[in-house]
C-alpha atoms as a PDB file:
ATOM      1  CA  UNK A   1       0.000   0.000   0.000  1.00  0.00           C
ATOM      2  CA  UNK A   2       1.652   3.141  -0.961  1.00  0.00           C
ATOM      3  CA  UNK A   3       1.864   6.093   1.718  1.00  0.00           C
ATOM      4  CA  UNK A   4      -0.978   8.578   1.666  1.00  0.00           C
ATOM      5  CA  UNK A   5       0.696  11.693   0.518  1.00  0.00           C
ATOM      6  CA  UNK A   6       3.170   9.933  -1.322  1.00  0.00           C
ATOM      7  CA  UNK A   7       4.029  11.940  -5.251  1.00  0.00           C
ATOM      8  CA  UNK A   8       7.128  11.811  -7.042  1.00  0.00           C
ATOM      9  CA  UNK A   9       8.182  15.558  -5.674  1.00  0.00           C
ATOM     10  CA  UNK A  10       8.587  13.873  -1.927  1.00  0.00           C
ATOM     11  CA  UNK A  11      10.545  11.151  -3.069  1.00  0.00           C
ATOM     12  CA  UNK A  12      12.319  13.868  -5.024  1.00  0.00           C
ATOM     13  CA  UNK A  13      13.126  16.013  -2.058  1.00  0.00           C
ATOM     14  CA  UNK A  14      14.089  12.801   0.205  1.00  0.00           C
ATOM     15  CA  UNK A  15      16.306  11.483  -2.298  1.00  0.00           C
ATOM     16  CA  UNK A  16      17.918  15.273  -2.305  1.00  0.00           C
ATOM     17  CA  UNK A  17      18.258  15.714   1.183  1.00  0.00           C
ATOM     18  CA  UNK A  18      19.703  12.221   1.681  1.00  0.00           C
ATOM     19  CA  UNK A  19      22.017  13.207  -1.364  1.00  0.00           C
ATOM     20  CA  UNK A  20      23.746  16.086   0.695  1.00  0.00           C
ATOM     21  CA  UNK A  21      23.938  13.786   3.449  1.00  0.00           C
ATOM     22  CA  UNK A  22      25.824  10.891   2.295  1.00  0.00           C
ATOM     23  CA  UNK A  23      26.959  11.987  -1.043  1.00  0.00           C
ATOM     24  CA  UNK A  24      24.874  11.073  -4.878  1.00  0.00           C
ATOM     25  CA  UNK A  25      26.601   7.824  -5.565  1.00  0.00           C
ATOM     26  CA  UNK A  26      25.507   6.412  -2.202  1.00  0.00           C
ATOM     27  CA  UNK A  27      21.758   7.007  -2.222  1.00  0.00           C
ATOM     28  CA  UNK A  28      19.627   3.720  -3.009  1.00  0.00           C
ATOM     29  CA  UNK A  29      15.786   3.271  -3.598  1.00  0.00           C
ATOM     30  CA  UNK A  30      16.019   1.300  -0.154  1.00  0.00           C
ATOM     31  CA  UNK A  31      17.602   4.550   2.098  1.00  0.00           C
ATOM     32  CA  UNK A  32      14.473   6.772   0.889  1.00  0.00           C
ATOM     33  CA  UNK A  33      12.187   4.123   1.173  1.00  0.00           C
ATOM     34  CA  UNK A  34      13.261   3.780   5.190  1.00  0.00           C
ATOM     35  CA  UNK A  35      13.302   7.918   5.553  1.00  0.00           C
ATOM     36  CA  UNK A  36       9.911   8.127   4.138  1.00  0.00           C
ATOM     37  CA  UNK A  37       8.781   5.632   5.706  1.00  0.00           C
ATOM     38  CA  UNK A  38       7.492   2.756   3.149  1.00  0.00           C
ATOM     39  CA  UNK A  39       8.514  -0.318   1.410  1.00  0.00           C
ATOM     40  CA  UNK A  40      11.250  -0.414  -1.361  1.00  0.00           C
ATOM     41  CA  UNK A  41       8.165  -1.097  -4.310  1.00  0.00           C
ATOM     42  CA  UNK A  42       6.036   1.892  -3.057  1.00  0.00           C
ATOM     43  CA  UNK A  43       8.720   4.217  -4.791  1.00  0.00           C
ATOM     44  CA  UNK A  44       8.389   3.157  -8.293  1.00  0.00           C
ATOM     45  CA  UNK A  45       4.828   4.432  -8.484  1.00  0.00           C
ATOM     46  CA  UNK A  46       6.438   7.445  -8.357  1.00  0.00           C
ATOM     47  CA  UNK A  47       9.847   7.238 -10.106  1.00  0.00           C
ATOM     48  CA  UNK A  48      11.074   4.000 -12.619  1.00  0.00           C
ATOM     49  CA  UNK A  49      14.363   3.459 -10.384  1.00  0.00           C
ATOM     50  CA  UNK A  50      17.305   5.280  -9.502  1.00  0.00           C
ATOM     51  CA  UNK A  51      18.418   6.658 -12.693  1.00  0.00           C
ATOM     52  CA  UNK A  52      15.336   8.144 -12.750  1.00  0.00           C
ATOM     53  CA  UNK A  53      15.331   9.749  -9.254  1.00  0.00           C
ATOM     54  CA  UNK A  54      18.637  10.856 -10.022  1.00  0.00           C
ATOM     55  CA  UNK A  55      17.508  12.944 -13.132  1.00  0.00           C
ATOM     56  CA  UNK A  56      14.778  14.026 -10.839  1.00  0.00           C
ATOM     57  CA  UNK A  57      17.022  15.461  -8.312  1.00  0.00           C
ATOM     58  CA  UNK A  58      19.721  17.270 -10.737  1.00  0.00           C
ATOM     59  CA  UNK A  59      16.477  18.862 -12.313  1.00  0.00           C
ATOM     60  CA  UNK A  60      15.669  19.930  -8.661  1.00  0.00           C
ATOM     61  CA  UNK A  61      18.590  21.431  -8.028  1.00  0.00           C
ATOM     62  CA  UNK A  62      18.986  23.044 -11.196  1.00  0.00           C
ATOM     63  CA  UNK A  63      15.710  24.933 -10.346  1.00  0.00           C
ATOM     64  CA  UNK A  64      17.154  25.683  -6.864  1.00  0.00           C
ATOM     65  CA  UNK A  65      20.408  27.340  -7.989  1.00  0.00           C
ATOM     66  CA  UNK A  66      19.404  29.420 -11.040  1.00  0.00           C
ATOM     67  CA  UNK A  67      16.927  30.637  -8.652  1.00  0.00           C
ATOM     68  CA  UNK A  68      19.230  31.457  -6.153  1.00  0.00           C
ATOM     69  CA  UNK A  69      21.848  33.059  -8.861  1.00  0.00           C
ATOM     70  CA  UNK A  70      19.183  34.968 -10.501  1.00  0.00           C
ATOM     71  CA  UNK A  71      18.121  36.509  -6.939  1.00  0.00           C
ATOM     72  CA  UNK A  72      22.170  37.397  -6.334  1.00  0.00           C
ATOM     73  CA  UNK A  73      22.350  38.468  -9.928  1.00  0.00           C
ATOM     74  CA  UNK A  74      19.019  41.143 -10.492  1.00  0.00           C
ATOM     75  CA  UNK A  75      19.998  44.619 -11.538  1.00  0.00           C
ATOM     76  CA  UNK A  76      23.920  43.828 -11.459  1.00  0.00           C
ATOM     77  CA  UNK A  77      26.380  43.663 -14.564  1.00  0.00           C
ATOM     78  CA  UNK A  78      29.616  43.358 -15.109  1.00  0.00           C
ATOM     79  CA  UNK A  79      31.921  42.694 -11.868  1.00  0.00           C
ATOM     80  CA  UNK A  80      28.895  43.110  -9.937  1.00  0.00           C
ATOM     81  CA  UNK A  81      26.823  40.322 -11.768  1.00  0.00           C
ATOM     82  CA  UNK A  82      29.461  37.851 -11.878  1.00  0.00           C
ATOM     83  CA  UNK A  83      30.596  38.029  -8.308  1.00  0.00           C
ATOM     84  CA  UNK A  84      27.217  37.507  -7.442  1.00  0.00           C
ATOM     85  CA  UNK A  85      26.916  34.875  -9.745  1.00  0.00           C
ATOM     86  CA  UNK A  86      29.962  32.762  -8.465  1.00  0.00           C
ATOM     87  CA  UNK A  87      29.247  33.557  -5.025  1.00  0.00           C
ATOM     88  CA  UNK A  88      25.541  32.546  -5.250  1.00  0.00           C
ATOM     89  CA  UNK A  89      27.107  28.921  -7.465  1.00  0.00           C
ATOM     90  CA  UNK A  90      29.834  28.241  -4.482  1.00  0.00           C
ATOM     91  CA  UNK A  91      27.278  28.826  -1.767  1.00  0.00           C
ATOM     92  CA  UNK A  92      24.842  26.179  -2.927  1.00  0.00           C
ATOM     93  CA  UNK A  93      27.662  23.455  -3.504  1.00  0.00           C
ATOM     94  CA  UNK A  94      28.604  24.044  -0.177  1.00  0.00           C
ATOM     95  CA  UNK A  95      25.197  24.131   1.106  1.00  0.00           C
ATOM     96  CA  UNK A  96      23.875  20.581  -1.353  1.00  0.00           C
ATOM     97  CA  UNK A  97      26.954  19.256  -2.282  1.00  0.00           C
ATOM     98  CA  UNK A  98      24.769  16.137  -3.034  1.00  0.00           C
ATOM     99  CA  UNK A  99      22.209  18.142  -4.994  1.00  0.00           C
ATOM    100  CA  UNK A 100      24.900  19.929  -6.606  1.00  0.00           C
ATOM    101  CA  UNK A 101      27.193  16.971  -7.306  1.00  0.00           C
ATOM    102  CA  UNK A 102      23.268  15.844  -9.867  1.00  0.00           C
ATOM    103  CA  UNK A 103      23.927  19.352 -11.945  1.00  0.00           C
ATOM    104  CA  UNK A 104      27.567  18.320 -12.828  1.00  0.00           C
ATOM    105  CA  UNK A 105      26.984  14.639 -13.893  1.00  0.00           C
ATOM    106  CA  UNK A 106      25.978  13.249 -17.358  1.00  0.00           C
ATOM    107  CA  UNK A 107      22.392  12.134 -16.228  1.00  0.00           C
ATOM    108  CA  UNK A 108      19.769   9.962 -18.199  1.00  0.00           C
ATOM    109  CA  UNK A 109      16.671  12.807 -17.345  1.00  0.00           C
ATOM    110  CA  UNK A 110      13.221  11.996 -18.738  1.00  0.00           C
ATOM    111  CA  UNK A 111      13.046  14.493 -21.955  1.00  0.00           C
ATOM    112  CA  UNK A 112       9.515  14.710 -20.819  1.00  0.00           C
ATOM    113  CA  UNK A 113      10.626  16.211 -17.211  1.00  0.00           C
ATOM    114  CA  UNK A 114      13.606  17.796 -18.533  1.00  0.00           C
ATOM    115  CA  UNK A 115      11.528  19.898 -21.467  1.00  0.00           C
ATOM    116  CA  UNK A 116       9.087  20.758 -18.073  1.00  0.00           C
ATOM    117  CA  UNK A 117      11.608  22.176 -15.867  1.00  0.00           C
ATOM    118  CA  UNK A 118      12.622  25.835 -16.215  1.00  0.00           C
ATOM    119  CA  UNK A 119      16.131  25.110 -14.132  1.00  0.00           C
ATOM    120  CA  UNK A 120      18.151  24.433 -17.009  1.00  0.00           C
ATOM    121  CA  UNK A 121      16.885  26.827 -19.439  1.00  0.00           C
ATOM    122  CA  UNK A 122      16.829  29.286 -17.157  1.00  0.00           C
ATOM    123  CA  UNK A 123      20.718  28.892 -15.869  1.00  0.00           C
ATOM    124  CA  UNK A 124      21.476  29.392 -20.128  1.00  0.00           C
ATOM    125  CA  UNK A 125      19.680  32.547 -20.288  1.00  0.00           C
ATOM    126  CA  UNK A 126      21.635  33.927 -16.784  1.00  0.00           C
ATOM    127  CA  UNK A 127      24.933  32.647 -18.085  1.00  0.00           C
ATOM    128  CA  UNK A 128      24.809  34.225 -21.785  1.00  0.00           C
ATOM    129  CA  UNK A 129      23.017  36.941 -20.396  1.00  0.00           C
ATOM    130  CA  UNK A 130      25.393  38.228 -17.541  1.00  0.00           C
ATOM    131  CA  UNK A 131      28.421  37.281 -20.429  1.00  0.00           C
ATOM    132  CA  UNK A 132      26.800  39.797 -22.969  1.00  0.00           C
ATOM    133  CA  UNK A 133      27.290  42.488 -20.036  1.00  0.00           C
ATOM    134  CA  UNK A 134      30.756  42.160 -21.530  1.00  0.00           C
ATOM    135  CA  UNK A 135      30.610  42.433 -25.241  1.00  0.00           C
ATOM    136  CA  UNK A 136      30.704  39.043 -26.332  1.00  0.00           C
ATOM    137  CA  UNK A 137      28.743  36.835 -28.958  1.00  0.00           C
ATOM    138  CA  UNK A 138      28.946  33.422 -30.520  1.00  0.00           C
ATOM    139  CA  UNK A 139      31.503  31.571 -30.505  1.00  0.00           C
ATOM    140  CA  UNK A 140      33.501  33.584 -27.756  1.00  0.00           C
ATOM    141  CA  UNK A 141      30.100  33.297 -25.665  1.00  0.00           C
ATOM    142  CA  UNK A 142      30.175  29.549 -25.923  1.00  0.00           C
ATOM    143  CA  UNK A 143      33.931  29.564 -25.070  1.00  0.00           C
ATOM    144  CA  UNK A 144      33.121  31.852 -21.682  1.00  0.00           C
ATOM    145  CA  UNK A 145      30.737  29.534 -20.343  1.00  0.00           C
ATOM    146  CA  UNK A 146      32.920  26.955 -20.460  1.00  0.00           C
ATOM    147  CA  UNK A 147      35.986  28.539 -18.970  1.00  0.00           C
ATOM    148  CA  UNK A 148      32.647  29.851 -16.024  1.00  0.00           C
ATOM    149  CA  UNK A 149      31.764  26.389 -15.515  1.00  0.00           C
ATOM    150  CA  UNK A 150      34.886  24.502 -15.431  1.00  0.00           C
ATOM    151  CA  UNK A 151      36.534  27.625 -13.181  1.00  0.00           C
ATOM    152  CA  UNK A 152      33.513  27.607 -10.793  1.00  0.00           C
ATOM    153  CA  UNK A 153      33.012  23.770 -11.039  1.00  0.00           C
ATOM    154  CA  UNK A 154      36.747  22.957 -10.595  1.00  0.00           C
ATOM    155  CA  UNK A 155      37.255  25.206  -7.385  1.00  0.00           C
ATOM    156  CA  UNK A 156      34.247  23.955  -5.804  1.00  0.00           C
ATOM    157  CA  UNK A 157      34.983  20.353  -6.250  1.00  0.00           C
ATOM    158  CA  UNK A 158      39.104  21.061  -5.289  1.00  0.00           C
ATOM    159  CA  UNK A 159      37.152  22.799  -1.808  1.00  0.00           C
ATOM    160  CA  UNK A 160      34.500  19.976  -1.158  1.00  0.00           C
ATOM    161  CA  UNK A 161      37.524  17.035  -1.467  1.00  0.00           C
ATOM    162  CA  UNK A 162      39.980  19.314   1.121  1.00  0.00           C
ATOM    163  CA  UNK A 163      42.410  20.002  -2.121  1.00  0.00           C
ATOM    164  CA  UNK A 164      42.623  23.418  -0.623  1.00  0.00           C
ATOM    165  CA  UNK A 165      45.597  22.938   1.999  1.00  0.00           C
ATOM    166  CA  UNK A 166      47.753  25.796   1.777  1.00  0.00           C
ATOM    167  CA  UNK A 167      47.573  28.470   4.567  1.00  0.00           C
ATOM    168  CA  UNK A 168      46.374  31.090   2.207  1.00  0.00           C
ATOM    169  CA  UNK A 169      42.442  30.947   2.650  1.00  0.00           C
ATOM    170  CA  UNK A 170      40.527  29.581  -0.319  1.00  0.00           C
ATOM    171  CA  UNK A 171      38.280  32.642  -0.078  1.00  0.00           C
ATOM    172  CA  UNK A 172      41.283  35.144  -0.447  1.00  0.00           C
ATOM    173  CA  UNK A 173      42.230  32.938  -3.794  1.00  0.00           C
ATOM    174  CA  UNK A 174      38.507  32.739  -4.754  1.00  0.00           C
ATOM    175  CA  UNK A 175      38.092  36.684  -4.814  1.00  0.00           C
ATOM    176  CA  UNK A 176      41.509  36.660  -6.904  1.00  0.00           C
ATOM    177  CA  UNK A 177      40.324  33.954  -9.207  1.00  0.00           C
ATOM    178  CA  UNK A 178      37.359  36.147  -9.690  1.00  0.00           C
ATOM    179  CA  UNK A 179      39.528  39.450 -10.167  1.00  0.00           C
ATOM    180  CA  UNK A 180      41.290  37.208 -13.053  1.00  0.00           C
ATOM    181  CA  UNK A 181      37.881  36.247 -14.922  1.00  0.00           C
ATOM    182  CA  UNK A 182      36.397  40.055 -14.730  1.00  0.00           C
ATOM    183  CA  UNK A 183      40.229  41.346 -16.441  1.00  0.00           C
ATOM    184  CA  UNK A 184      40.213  38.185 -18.879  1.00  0.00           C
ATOM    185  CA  UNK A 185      36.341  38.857 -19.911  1.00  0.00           C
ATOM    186  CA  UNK A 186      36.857  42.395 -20.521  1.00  0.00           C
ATOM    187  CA  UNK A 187      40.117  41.871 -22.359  1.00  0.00           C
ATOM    188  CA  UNK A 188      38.854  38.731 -24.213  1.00  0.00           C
ATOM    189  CA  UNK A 189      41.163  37.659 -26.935  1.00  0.00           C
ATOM    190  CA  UNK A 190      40.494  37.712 -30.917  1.00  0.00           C
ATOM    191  CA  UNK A 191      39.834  34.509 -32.276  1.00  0.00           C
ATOM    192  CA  UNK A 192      42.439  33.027 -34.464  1.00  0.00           C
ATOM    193  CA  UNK A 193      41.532  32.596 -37.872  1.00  0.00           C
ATOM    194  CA  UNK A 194      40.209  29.985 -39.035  1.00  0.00           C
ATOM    195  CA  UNK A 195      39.048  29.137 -35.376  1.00  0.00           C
ATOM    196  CA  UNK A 196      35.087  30.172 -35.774  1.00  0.00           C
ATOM    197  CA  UNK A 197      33.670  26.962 -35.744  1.00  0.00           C
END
């Protein structure tokens, strides 16, 4: 008999919460089945397995965090807007590191759920849109986002794992590494030619 009350958003949020407890790759069908209270087989009237809950948790937290950066971001630009934008990314993979961990993974999402959730598309439109603060277009925009994510992504994961060390405090090289981003946007480099694709 499944739980009254029971819909795919609970198991959602229980598989999320239990995510930033333990860590992604250790959450089974059987841990949010005990915090929730039901069998193992009441959960897939909800969700088709784990894969599935998975995809349904990275689209959570995609919703989470663009709403969170977009909040940090309103009526800034330039500096300002990317700061915020960095700051507001770093705070919620310190705050869901589980959650978080979903948005940086290669997950099978239901195209269905996916096309439904605003998350995604919304974190594009933030990205490009705080990028063409700075003068840039296609290909260069592409490019940016890239260097964003893998800078932002990078020195979050390097901080969640301890890879941080030194005496210097990660927030002192943080600011810096943001300093660096700002002067390299503004002073973005020419494309080579032939380098347009």
């Amino acid at each position: 008999m499944v739980r009254a009350g029971l819909t795919a958003e609970r198991v959602t949020i229980a598989g999320a919460e239990l995510a930033d407890e333990v860590g992604l790759d250790q959450v089974t069908m059987s841990q949010v089945a005990r915090r929730l209270g039901v069998k193992d087989a009441s959960l897939y009237t909800h969700v088709r397995g784990l894969e599935d809950l998975r995809g349904r948790i990275a689209l959570l937290a995609a919703d989470e965090k663009t709403i969170r950066i977009a909040e940090a971001t309103a009526g800034r630009s330039g500096k300002d807007a990317l700061v915020a934008f960095a700051d507001a990314w770093r705070a919620y993979a310190h705050e869901h590191p589980g959650r978080y961990m979903a948005t940086q993974l290669p997950l099978q999402i239901d195209p269905e759920l996916a096309a439904k959730a605003p998350g995604p598309r919304r974190a594009v439109e933030l990205t490009y849109g705080m990028l063409r603060g700075y003068g840039l277009a296609e290909p260069d925009l592409t490019d940016a986002v890239r260097l964003l994510r893998s800078t932002f992504h990078g020195f979050v994961a390097l901080e969640a794992a301890g890879g941080f060390a030194h005496q210097r405090s990660p927030q002192h090289s943080w600011v810096r590494a943001l300093d660096a981003l700002h002067s390299l946007l503004q002073h973005w480099p020419p494309l080579s030619e032939g380098d347009s694709s």
